[in-house]
C-alpha atoms as a PDB file:
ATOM      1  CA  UNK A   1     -10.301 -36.148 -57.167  1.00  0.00           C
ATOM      2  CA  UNK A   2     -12.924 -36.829 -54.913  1.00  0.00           C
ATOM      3  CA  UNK A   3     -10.899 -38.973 -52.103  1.00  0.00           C
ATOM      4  CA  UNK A   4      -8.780 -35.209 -52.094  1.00  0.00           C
ATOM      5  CA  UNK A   5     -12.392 -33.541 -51.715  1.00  0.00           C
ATOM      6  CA  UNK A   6     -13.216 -35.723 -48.921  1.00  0.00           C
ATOM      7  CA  UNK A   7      -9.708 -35.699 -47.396  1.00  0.00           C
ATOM      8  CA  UNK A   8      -9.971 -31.460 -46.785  1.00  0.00           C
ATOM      9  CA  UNK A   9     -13.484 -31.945 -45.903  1.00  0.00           C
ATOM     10  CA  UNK A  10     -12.417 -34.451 -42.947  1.00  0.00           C
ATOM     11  CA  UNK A  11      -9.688 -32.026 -41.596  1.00  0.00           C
ATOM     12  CA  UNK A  12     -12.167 -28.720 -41.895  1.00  0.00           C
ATOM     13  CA  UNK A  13     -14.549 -30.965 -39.825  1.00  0.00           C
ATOM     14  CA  UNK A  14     -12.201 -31.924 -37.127  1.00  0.00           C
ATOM     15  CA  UNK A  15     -10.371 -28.209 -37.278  1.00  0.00           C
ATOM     16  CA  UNK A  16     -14.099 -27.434 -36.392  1.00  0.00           C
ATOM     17  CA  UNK A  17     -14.461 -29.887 -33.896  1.00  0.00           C
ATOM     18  CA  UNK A  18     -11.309 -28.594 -32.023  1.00  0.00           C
ATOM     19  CA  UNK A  19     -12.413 -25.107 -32.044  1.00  0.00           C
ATOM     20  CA  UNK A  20     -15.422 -25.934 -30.761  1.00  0.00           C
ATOM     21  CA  UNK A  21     -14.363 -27.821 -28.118  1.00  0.00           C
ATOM     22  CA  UNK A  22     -12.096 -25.220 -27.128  1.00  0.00           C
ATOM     23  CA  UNK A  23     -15.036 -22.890 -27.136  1.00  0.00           C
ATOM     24  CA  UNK A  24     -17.036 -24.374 -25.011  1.00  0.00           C
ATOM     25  CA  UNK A  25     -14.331 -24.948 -22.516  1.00  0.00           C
ATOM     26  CA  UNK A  26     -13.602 -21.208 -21.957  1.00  0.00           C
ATOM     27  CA  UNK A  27     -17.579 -20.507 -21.888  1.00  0.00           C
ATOM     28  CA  UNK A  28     -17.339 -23.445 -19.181  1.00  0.00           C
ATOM     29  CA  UNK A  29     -14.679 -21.662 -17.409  1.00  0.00           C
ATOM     30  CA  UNK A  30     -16.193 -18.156 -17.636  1.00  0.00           C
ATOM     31  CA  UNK A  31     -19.743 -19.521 -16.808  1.00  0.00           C
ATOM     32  CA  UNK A  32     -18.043 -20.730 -13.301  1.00  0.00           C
ATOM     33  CA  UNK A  33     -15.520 -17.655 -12.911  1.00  0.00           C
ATOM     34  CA  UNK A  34     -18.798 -14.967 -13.204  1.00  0.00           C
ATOM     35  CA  UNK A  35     -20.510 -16.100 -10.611  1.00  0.00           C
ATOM     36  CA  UNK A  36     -17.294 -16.252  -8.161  1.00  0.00           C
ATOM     37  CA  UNK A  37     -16.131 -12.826  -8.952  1.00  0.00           C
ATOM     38  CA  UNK A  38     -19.729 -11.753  -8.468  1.00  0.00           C
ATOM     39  CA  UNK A  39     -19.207 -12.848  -4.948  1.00  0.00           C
ATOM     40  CA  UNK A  40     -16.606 -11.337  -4.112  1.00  0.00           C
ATOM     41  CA  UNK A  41     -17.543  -8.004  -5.301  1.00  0.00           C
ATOM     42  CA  UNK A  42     -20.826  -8.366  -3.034  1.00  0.00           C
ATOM     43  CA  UNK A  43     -18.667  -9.556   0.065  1.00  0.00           C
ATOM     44  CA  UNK A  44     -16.776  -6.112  -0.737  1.00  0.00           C
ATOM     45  CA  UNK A  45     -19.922  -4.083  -0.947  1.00  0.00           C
ATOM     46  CA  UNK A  46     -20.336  -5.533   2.600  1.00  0.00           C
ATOM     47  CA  UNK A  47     -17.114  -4.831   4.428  1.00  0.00           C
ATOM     48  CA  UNK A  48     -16.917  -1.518   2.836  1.00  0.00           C
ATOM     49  CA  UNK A  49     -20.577  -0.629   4.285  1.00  0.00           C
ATOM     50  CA  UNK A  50     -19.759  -2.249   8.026  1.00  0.00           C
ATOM     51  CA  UNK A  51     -16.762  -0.097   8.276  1.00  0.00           C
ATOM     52  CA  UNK A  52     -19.403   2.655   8.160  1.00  0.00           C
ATOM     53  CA  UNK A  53     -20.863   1.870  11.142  1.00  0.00           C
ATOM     54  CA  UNK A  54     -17.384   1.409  13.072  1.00  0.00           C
ATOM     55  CA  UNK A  55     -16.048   3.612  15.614  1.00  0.00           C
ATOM     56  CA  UNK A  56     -12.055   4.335  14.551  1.00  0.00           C
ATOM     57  CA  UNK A  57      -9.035   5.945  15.919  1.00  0.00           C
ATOM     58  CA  UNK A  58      -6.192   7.558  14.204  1.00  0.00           C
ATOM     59  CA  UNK A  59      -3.107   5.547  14.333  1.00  0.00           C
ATOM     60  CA  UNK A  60      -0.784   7.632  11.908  1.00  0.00           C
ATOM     61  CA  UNK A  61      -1.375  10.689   9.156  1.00  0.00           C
ATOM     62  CA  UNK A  62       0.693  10.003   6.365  1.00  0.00           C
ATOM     63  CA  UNK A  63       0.108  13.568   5.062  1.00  0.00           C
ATOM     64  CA  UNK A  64      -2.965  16.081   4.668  1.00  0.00           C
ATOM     65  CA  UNK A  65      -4.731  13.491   2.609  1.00  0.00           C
ATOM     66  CA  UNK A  66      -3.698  10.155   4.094  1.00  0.00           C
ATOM     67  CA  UNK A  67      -4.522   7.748   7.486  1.00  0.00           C
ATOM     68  CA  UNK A  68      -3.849   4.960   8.957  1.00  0.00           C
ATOM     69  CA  UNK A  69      -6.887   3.911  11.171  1.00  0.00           C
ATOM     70  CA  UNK A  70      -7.659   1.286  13.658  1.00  0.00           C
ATOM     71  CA  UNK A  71     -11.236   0.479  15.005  1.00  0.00           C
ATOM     72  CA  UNK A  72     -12.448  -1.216  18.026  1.00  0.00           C
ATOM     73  CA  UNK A  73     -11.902  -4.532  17.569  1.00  0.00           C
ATOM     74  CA  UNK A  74      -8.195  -3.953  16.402  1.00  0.00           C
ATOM     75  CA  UNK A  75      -9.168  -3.933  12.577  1.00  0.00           C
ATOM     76  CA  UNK A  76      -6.298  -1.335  10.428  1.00  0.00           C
ATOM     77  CA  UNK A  77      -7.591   0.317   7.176  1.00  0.00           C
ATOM     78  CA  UNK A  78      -5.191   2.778   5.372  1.00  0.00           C
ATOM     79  CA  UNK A  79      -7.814   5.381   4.416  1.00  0.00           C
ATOM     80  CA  UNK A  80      -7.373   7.988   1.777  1.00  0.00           C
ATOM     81  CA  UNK A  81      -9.825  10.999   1.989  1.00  0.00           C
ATOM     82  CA  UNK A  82     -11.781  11.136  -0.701  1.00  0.00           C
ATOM     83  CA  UNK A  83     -12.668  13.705  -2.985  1.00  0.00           C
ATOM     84  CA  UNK A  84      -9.675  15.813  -1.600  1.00  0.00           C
ATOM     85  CA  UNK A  85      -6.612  16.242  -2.588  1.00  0.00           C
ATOM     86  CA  UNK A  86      -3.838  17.858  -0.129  1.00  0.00           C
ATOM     87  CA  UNK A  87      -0.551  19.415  -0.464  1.00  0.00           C
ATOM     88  CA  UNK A  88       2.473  16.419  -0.616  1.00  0.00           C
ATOM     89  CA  UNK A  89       4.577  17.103   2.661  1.00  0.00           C
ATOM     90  CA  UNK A  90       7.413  19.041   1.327  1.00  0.00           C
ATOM     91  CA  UNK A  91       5.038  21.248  -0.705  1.00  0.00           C
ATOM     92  CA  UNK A  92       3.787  24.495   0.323  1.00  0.00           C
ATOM     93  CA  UNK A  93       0.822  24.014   2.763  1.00  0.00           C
ATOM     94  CA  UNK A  94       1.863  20.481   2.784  1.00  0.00           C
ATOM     95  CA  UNK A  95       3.104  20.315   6.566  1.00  0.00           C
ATOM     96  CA  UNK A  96       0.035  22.644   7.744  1.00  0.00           C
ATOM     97  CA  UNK A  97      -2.409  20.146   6.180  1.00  0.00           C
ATOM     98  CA  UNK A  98      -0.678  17.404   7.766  1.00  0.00           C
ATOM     99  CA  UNK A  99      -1.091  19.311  11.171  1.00  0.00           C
ATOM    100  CA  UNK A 100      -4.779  20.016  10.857  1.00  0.00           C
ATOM    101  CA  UNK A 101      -5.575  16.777   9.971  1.00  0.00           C
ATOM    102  CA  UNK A 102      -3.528  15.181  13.065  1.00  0.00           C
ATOM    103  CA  UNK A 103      -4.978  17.514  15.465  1.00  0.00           C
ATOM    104  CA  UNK A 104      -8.865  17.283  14.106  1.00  0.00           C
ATOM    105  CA  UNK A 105      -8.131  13.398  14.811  1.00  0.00           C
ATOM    106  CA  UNK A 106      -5.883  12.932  17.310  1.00  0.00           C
ATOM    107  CA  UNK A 107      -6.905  10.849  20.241  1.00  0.00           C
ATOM    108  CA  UNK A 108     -10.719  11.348  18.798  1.00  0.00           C
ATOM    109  CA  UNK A 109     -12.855   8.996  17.710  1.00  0.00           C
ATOM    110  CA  UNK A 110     -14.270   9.230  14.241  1.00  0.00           C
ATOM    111  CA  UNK A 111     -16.879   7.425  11.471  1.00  0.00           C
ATOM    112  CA  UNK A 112     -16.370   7.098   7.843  1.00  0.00           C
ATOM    113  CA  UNK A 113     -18.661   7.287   4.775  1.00  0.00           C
ATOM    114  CA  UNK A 114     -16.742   4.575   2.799  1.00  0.00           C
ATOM    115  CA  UNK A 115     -15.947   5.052  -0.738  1.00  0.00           C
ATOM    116  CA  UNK A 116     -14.604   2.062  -2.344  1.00  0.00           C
ATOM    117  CA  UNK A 117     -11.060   1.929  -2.445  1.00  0.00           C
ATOM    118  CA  UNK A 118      -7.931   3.457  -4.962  1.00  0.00           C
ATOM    119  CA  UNK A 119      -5.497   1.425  -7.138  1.00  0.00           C
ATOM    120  CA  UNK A 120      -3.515   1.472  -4.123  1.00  0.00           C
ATOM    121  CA  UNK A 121      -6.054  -0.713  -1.989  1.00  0.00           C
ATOM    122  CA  UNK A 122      -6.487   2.493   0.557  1.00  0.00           C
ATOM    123  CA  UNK A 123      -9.845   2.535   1.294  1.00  0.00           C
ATOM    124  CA  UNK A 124     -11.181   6.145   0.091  1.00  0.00           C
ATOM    125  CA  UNK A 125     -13.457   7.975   2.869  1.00  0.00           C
ATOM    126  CA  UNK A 126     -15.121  10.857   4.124  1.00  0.00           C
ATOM    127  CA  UNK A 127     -14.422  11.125   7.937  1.00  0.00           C
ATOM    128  CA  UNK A 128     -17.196  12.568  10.366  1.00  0.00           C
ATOM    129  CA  UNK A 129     -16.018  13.332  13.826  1.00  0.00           C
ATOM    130  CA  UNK A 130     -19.751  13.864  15.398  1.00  0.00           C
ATOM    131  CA  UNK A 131     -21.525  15.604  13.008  1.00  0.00           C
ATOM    132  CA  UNK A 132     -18.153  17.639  11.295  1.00  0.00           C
ATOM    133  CA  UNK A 133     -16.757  16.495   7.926  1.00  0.00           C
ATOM    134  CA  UNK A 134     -12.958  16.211   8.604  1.00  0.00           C
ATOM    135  CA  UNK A 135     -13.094  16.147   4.353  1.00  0.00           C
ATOM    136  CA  UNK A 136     -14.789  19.459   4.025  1.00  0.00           C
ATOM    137  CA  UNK A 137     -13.019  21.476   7.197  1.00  0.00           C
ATOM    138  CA  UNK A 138      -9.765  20.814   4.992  1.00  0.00           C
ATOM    139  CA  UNK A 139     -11.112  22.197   1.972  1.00  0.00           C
ATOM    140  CA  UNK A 140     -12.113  25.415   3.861  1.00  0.00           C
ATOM    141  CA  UNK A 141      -9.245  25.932   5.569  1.00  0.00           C
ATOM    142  CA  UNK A 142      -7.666  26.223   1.596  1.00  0.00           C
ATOM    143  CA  UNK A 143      -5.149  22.751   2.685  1.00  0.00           C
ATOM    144  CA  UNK A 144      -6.815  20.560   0.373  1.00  0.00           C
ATOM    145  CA  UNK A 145      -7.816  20.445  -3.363  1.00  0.00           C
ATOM    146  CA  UNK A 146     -11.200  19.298  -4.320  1.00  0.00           C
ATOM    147  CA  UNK A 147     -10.533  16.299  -6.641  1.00  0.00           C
ATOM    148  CA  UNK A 148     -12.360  16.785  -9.243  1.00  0.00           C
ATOM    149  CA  UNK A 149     -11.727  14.070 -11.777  1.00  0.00           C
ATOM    150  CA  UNK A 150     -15.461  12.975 -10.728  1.00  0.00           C
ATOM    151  CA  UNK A 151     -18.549  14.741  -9.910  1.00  0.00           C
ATOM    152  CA  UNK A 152     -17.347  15.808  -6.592  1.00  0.00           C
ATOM    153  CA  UNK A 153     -19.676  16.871  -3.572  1.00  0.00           C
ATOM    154  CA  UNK A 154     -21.408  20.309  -3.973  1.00  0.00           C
ATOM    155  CA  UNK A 155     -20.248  20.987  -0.261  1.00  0.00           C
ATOM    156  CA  UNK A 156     -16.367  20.897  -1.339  1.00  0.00           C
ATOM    157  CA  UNK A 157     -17.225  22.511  -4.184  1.00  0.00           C
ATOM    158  CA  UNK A 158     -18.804  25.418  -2.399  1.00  0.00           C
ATOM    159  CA  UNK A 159     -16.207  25.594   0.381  1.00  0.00           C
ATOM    160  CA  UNK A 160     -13.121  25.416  -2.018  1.00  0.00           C
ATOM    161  CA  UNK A 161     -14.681  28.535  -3.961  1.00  0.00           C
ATOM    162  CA  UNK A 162     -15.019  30.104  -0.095  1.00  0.00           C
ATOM    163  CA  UNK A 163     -11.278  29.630   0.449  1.00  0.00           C
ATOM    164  CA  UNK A 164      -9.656  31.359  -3.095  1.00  0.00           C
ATOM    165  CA  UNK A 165     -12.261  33.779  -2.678  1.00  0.00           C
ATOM    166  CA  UNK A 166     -10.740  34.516   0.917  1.00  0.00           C
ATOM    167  CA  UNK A 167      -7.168  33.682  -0.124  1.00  0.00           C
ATOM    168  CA  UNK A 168      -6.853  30.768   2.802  1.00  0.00           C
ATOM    169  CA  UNK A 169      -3.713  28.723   2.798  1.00  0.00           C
ATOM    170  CA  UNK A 170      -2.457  27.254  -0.447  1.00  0.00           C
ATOM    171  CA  UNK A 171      -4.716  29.570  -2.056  1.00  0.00           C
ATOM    172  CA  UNK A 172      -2.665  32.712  -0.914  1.00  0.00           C
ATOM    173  CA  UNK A 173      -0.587  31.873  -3.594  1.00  0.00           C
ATOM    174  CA  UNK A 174      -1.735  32.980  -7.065  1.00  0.00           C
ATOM    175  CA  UNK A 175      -1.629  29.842  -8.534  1.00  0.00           C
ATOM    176  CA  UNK A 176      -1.003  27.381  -6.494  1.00  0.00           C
ATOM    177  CA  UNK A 177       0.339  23.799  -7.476  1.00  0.00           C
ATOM    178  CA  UNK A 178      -1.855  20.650  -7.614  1.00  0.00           C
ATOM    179  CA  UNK A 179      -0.089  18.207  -6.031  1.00  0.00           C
ATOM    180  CA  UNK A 180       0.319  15.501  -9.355  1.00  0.00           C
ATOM    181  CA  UNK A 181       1.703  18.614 -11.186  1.00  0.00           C
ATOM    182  CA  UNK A 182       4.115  18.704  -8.463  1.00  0.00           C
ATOM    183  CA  UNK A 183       5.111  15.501  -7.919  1.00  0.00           C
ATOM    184  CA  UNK A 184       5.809  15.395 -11.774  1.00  0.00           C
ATOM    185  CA  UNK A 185       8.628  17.943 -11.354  1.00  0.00           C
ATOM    186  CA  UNK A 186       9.752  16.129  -7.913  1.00  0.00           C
ATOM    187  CA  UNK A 187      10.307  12.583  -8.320  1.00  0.00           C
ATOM    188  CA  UNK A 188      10.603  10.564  -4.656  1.00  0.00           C
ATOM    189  CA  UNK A 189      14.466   9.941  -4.302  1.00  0.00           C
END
């Protein structure tokens, strides 16, 4: 009986062992993988606060909320503006939002207040030309939403309320159409 005894004892022991081992292999690996993704997140933090102090020119708008920019030094960011949301282009106001946008940036050079980036890998912005917020002037001429799925700026917030209170653009409508409630009833063909 006690050879049995021992015999289960001896396999607990090197079950143990194993599991162990494997333990500290993963605490190895994650003890190595921290500090790398730590890095990366800082270099990041970096670009994303250099582009900031770049000079950029429009090179396409995609739509009222949507640009494709290229800087000095030949750099190409697609850049979402943040905290807005426009009309999509075959939705109401969707064209005119387009417009404004093209002609606030067109052949003008412009800054951004970077934002991190979406789950798309746009980079989300707030573009300045001089001292104007291209972000804002959208919001007041009622062609853009205020996202507000975060705490969004005060500013939009004021300037959106300006707009349905004056019934500008998409809010001459009575209730307009956000633009993921659209695109839910129009699936790209």
């Amino acid at each position: 009986m006690l050879d049995r005894t021992a015999y289960f004892l001896s396999k607990s022991s090197l079950w143990q062992r194993r599991m162990y081992s494997k333990l500290y292999k993963l605490l190895g690996a994650l003890a190595l993988l921290v500090p790398i993704l730590t890095i990366g997140e800082c270099r990041r933090q970096q670009d994303t606060h250099s582009l900031s102090k770049t000079t950029w020119t429009v090179r396409n708008v995609h739509d009222g909320d949507t640009v494709t920019a290229v800087n000095q030094n030949g750099r190409v960011e697609k850049v979402r503006l943040a905290d807005i949301d426009a009309p999509e282009y075959r939705q109401p106001y969707g064209q005119a939002a387009r417009q404004s946008l093209s002609q606030k940036l067109n052949k003008t050079p412009f800054h951004m207040t970077p934002n991190g980036r979406d789950q798309y890998g746009r980079l989300l912005a707030t573009l300045w030309v001089d001292d104007r917020n291209i972000n804002r002037e959208l919001v007041a001429e009622g062609l853009a939403w205020v996202f507000d799925r975060y705490s969004p700026p005060t500013d939009l917030v004021a300037a959106e309320k300006d707009a349905k209170k004056a019934r500008i653009g998409l809010w001459e409508a009575a209730d307009p159409v956000r633009p993921a409630t659209w695109r839910a009833t129009h699936p790209r063909q």
